[in-house]
PDB file of N, CA and C in Angstrom:
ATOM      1  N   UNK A   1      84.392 107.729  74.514  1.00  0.00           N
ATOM      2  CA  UNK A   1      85.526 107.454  75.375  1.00  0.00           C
ATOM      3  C   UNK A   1      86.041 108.744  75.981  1.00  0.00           C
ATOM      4  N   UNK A   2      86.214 108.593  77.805  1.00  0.00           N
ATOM      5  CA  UNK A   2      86.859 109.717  77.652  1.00  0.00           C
ATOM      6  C   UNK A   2      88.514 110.090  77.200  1.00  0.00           C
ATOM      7  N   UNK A   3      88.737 111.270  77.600  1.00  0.00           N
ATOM      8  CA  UNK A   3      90.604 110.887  77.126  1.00  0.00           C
ATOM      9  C   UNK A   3      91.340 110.898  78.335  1.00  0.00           C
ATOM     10  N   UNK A   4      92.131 110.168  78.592  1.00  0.00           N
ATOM     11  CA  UNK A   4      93.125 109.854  79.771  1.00  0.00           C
ATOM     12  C   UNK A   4      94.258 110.991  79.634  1.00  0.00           C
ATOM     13  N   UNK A   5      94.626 111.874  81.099  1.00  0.00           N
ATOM     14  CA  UNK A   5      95.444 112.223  81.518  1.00  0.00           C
ATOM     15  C   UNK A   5      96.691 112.280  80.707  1.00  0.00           C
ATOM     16  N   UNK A   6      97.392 111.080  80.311  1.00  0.00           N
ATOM     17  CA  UNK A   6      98.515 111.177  79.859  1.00  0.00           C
ATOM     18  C   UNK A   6      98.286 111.765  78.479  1.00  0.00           C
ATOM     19  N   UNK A   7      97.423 111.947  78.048  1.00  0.00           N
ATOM     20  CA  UNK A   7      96.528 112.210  76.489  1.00  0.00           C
ATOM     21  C   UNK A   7      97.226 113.933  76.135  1.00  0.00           C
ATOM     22  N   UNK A   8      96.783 114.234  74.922  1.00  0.00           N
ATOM     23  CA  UNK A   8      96.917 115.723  74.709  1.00  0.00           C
ATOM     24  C   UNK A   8      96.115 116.373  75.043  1.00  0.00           C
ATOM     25  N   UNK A   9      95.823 117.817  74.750  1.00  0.00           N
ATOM     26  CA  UNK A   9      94.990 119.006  74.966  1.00  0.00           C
ATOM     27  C   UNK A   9      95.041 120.105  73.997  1.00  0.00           C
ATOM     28  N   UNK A  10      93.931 119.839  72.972  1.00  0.00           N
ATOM     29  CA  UNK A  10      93.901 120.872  71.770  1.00  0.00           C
ATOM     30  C   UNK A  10      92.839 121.837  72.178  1.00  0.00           C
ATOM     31  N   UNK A  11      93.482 123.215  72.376  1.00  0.00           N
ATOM     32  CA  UNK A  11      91.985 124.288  72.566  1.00  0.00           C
ATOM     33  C   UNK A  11      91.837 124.849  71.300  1.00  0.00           C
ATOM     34  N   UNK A  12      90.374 125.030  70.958  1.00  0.00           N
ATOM     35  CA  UNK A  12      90.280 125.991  69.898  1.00  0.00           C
ATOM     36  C   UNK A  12      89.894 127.085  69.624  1.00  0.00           C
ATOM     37  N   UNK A  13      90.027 127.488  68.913  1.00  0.00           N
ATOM     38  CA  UNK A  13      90.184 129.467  68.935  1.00  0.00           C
ATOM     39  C   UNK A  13      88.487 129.654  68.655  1.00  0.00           C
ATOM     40  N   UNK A  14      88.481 130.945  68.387  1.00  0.00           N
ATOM     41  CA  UNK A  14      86.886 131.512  68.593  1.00  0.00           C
ATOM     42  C   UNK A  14      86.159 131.240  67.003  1.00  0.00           C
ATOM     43  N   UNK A  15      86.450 131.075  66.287  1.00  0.00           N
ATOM     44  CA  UNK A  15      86.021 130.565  65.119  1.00  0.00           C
ATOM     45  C   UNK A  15      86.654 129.669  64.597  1.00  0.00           C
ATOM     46  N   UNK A  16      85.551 128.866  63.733  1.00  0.00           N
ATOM     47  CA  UNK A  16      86.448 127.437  63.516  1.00  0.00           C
ATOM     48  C   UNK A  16      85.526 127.185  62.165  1.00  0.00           C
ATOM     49  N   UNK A  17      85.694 128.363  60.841  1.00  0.00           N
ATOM     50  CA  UNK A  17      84.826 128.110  59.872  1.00  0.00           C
ATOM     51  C   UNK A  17      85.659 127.678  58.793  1.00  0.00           C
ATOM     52  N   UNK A  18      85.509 127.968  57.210  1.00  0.00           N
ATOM     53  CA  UNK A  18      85.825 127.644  56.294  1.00  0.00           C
ATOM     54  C   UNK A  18      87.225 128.088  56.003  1.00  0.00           C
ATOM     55  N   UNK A  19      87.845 129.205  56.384  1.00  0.00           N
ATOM     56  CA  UNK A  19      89.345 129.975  56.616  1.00  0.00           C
ATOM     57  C   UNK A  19      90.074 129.173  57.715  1.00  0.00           C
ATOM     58  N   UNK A  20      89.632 128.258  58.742  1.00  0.00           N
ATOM     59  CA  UNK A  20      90.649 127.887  59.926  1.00  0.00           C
ATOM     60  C   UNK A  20      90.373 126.262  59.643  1.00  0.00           C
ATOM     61  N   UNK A  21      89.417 125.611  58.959  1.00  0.00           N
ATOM     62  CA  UNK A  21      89.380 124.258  58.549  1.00  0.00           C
ATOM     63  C   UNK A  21      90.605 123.542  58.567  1.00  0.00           C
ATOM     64  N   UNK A  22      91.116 123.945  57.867  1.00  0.00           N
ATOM     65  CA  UNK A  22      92.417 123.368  57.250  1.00  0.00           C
ATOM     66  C   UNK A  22      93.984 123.569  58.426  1.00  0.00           C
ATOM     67  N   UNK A  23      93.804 124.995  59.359  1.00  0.00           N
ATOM     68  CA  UNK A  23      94.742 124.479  60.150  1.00  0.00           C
ATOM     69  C   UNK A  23      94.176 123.991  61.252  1.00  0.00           C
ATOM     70  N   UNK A  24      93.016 123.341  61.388  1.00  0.00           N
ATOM     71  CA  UNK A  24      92.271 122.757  62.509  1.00  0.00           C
ATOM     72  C   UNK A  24      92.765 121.114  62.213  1.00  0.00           C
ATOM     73  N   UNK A  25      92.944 120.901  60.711  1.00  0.00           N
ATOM     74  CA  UNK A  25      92.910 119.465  60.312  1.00  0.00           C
ATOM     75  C   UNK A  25      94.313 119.421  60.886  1.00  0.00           C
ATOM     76  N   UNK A  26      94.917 120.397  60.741  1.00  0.00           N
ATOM     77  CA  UNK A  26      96.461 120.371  60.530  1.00  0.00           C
ATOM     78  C   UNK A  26      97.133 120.397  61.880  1.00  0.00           C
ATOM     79  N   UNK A  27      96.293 120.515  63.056  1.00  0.00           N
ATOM     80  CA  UNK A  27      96.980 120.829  64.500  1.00  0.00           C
ATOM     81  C   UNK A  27      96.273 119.197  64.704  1.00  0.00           C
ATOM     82  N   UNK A  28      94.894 118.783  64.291  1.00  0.00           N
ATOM     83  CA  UNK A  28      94.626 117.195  64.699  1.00  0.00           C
ATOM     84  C   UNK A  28      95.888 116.524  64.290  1.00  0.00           C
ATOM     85  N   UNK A  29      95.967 116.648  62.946  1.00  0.00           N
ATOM     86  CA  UNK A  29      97.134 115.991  62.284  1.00  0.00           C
ATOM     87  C   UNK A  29      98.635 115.796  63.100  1.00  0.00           C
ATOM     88  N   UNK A  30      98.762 116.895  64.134  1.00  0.00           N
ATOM     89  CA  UNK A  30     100.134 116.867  64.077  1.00  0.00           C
ATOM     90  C   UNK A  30      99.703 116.282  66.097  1.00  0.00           C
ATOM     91  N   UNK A  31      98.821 116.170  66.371  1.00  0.00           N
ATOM     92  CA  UNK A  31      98.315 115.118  68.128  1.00  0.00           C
ATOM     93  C   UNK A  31      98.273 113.706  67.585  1.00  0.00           C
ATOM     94  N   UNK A  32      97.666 113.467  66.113  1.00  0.00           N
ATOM     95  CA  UNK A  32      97.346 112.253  65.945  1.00  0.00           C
ATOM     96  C   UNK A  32      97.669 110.789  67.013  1.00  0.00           C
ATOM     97  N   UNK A  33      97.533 109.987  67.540  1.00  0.00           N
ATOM     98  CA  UNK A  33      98.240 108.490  67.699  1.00  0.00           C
ATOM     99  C   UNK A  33      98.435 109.254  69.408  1.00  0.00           C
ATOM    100  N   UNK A  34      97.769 109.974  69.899  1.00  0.00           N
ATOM    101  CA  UNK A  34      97.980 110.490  71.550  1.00  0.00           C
ATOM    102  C   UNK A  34      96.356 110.457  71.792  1.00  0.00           C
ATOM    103  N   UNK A  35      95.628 110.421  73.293  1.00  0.00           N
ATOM    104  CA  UNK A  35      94.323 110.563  73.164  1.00  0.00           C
ATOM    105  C   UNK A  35      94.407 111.853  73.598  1.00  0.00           C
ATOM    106  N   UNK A  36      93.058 112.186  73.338  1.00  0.00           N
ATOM    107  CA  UNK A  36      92.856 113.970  73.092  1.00  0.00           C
ATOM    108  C   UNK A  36      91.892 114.396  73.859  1.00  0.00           C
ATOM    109  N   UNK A  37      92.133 115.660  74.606  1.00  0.00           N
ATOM    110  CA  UNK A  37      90.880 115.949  75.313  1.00  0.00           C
ATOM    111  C   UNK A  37      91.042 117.193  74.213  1.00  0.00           C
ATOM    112  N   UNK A  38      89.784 118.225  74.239  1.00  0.00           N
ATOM    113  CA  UNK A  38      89.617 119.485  73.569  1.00  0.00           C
ATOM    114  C   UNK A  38      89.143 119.901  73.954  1.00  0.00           C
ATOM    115  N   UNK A  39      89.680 121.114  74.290  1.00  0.00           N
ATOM    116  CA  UNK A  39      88.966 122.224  74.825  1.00  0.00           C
ATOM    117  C   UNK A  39      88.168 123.250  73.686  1.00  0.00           C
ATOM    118  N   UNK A  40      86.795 123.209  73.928  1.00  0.00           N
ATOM    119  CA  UNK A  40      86.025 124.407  72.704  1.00  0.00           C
ATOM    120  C   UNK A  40      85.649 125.276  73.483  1.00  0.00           C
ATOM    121  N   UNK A  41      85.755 126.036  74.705  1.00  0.00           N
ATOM    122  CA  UNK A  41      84.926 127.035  75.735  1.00  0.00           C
ATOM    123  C   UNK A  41      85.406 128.284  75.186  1.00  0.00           C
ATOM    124  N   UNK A  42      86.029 127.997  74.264  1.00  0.00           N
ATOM    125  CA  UNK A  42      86.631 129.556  73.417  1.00  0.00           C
ATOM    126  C   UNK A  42      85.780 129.996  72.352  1.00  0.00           C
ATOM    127  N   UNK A  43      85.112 128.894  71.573  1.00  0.00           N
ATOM    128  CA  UNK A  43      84.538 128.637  70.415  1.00  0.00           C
ATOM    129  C   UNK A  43      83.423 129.550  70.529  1.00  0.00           C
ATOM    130  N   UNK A  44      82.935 130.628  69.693  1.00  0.00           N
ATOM    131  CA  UNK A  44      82.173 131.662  68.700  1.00  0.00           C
ATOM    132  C   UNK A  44      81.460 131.233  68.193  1.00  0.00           C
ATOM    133  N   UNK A  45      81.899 130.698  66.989  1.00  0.00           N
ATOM    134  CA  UNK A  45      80.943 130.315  65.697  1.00  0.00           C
ATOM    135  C   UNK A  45      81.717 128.876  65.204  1.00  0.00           C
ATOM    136  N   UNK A  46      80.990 128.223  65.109  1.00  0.00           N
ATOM    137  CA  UNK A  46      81.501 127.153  64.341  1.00  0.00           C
ATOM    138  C   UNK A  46      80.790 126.941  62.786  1.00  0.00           C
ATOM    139  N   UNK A  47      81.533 126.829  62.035  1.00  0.00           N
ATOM    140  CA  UNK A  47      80.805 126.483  60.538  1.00  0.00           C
ATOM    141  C   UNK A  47      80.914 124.916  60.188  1.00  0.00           C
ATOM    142  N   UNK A  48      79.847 124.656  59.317  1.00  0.00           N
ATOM    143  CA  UNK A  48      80.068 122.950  58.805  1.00  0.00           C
ATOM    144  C   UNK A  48      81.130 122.482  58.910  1.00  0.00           C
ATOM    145  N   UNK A  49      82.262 122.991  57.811  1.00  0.00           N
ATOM    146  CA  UNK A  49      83.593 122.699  57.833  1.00  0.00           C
ATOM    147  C   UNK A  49      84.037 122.402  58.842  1.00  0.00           C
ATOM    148  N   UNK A  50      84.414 123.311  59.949  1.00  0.00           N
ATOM    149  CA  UNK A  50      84.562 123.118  61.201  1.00  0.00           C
ATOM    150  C   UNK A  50      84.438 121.682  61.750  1.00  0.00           C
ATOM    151  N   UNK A  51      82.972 121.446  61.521  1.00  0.00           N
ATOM    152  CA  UNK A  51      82.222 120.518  62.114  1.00  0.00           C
ATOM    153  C   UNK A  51      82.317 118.700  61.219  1.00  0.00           C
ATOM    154  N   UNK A  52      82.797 119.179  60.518  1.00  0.00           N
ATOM    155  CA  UNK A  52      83.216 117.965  59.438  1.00  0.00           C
ATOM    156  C   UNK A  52      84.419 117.306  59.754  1.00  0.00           C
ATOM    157  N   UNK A  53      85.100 118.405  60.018  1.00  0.00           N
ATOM    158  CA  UNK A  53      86.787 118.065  60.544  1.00  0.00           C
ATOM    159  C   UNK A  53      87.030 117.607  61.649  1.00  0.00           C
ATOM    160  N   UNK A  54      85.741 118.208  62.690  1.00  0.00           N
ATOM    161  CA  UNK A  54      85.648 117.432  64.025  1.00  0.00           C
ATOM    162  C   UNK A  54      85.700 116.065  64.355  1.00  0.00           C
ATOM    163  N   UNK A  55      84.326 115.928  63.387  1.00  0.00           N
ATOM    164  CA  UNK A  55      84.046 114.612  63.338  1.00  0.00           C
ATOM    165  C   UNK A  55      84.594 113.663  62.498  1.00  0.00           C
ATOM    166  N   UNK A  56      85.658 114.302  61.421  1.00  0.00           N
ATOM    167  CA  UNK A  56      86.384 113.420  60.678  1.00  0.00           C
ATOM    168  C   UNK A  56      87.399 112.858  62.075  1.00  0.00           C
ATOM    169  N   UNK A  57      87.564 114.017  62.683  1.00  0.00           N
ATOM    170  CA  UNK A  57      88.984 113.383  63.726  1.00  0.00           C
ATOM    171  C   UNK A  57      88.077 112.211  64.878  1.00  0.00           C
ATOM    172  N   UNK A  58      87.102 112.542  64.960  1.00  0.00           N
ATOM    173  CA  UNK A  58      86.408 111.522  66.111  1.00  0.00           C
ATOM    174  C   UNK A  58      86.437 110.357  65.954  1.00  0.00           C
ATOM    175  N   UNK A  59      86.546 109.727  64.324  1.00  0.00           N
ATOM    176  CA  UNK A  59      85.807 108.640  63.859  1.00  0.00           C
ATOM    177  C   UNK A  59      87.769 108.298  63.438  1.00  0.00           C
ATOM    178  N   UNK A  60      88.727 109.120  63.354  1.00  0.00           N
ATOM    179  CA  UNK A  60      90.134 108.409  62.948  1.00  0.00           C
ATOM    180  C   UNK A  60      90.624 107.783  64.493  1.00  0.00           C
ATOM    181  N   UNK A  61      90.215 108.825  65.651  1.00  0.00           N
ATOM    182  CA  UNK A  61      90.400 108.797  66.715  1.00  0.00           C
ATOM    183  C   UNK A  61      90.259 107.258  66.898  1.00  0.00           C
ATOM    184  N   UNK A  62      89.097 107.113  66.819  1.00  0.00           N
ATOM    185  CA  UNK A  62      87.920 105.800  67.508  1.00  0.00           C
ATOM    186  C   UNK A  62      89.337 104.850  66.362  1.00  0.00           C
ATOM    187  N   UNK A  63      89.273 104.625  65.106  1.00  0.00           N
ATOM    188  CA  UNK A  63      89.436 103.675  64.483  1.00  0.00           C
ATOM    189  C   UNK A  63      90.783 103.722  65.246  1.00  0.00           C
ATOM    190  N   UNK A  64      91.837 104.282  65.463  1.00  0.00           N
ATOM    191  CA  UNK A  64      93.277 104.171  65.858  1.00  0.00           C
ATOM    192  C   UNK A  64      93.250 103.647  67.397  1.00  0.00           C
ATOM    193  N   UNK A  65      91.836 103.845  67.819  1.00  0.00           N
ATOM    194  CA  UNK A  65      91.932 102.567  69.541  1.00  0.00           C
ATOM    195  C   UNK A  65      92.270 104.061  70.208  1.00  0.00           C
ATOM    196  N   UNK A  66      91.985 105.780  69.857  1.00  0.00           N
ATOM    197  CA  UNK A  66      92.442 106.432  71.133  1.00  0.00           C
ATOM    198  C   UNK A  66      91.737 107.321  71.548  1.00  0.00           C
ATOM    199  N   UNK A  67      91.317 107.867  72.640  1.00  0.00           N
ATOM    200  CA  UNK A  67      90.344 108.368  72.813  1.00  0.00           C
ATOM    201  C   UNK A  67      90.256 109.609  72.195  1.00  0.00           C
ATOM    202  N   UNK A  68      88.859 110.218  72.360  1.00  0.00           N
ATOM    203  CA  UNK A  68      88.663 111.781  71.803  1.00  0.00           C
ATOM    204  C   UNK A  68      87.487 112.383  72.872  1.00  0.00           C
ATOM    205  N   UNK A  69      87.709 113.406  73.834  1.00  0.00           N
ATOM    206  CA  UNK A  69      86.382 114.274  74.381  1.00  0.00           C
ATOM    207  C   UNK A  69      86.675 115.473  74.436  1.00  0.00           C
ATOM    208  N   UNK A  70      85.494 115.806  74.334  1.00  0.00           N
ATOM    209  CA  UNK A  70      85.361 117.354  75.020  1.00  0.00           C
ATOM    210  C   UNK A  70      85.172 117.672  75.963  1.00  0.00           C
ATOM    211  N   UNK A  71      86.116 118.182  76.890  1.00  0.00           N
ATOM    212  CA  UNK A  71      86.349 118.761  78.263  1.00  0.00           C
ATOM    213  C   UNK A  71      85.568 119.920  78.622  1.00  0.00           C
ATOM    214  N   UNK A  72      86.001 120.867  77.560  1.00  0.00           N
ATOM    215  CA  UNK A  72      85.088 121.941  77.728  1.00  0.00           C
ATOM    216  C   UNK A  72      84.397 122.568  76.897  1.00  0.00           C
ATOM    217  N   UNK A  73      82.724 123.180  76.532  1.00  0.00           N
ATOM    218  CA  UNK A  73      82.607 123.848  75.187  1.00  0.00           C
ATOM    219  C   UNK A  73      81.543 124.792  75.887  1.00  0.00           C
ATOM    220  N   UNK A  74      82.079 125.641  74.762  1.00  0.00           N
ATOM    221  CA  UNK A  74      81.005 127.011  75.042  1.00  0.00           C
ATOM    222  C   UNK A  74      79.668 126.724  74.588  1.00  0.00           C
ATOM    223  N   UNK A  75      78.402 127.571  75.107  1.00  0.00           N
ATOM    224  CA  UNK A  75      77.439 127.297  74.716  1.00  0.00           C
ATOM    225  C   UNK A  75      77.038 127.499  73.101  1.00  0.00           C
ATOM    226  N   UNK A  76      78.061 128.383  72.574  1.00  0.00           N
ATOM    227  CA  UNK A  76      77.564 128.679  71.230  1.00  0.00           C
ATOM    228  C   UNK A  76      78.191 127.444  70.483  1.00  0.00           C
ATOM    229  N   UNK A  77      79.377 126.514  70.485  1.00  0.00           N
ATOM    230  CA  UNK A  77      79.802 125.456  70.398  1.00  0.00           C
ATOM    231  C   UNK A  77      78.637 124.274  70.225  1.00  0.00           C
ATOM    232  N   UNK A  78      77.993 124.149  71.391  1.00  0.00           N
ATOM    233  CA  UNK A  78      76.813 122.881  71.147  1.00  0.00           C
ATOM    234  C   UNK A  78      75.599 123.628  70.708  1.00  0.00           C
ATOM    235  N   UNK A  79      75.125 124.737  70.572  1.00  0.00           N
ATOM    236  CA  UNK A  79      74.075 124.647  69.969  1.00  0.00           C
ATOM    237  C   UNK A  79      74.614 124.892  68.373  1.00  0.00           C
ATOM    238  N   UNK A  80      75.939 125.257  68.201  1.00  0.00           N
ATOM    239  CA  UNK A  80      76.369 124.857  66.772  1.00  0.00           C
ATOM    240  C   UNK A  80      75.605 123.162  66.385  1.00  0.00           C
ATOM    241  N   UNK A  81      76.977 122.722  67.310  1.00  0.00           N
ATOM    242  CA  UNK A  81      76.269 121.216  66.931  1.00  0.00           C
ATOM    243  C   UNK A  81      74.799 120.585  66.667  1.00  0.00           C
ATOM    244  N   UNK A  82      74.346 120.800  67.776  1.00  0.00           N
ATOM    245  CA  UNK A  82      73.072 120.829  67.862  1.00  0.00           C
ATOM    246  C   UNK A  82      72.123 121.286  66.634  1.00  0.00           C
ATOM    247  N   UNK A  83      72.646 122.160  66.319  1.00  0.00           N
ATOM    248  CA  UNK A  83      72.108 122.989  64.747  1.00  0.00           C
ATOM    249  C   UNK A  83      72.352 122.213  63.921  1.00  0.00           C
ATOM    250  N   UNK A  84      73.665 121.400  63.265  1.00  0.00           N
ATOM    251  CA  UNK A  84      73.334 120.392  62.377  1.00  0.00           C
ATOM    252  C   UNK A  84      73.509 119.202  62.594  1.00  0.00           C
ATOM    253  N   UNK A  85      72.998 118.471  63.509  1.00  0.00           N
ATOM    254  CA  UNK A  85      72.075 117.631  64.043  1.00  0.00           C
ATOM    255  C   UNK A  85      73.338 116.512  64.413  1.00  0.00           C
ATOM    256  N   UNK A  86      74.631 117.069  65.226  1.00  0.00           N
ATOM    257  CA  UNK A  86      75.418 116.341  65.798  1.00  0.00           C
ATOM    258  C   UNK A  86      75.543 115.996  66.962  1.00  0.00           C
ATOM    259  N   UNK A  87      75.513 114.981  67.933  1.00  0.00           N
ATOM    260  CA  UNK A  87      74.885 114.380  69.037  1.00  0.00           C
ATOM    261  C   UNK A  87      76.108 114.505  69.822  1.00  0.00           C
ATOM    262  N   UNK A  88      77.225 115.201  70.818  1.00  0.00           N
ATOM    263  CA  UNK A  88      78.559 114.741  71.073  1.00  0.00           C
ATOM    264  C   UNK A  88      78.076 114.602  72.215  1.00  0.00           C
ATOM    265  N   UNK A  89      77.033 114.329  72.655  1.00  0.00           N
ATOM    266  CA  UNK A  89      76.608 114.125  74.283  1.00  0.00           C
ATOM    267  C   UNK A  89      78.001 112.674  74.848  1.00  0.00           C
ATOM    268  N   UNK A  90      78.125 112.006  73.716  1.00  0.00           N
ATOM    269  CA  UNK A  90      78.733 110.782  74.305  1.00  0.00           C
ATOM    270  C   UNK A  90      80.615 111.183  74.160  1.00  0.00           C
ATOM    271  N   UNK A  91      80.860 112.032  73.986  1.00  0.00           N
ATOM    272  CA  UNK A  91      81.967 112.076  73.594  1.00  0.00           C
ATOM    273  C   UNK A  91      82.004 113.971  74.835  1.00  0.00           C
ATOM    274  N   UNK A  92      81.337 114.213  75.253  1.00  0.00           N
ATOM    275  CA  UNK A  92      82.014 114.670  76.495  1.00  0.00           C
ATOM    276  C   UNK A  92      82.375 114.380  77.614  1.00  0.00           C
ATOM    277  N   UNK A  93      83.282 114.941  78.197  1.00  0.00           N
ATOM    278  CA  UNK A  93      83.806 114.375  79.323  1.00  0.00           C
ATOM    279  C   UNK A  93      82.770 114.468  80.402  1.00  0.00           C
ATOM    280  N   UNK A  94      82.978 113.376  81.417  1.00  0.00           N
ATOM    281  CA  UNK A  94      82.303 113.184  82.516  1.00  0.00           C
ATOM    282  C   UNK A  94      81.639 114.414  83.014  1.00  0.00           C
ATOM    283  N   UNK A  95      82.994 114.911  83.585  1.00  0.00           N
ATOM    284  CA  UNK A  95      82.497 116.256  84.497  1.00  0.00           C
ATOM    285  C   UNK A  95      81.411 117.424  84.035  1.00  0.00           C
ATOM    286  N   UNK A  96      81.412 117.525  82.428  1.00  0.00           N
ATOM    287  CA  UNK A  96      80.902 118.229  81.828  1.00  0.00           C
ATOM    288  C   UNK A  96      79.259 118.023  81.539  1.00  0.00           C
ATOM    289  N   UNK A  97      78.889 116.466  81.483  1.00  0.00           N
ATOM    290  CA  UNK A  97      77.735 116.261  80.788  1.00  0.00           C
ATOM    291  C   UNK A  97      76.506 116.599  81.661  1.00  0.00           C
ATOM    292  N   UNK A  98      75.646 117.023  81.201  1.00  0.00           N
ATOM    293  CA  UNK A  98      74.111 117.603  81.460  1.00  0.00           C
ATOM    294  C   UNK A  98      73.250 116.542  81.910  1.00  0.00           C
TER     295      UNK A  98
END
C-alpha cells in the first residue's frame, strides 16, 4: 500500500543496528494508527535488528488497515534488504520503484 498524503513521515538516520533498534521501535510506536511514508535515503548500514523492527512495523501497519512505504532509500538500504532476503519491492512508493 502506498501511504497517503495526509499520512506521517519517519526519516531514518544513517545506521539503524542493534544500539538504535529500540528507539526506531520507539519513534514507530509513537506514528502508530497514522499511515506512514519513510524515508531511508539517509540509511548506511542497516543490521537484522533494524530489519526486524521494520518489518515488525509493516505487518502492525497492514493489520491496523494503514498504510506503510518507502518513499525513499539509499542504495546501501536495499541491498541491506536484499542481503537477508527481504522483498520491499511492494511496499515502495510508486515514484520510486525499478
Amino acid at each position: 500500500m502506498a501511504a497517503k498524503k495526509s499520512g506521517k513521515t519517519l526519516s531514518l538516520g544513517a545506521v539503524l543496528d542493534l544500539n538504535e533498534a529500540s528507539a526506531l521501535r520507539d519513534k514507530l510506536i509513537s506514528v502508530r494508527g497514522n499511515d506512514l511514508s519513510i524515508d531511508a535515503s539517509a540509511v548506511e548500514r542497516l543490521g537484522g535488528l533494524g530489519v526486524q523492527v521494520l518489518m515488525a512495523a509493516v505487518k502492525t501497519w497492514d493489520q491496523d488497515k494503514h498504510s506503510f512505504a518507502f518513499v525513499k532509500v539509499s542504495d546501501a538500504f536495499q541491498k541491506a534488504m536484499q542481503l537477508v532476503g527481504v522483498d520491499i519491492d511492494h511496499l515502495l512508493a510508486k515514484e520510486i520503484r525499478q
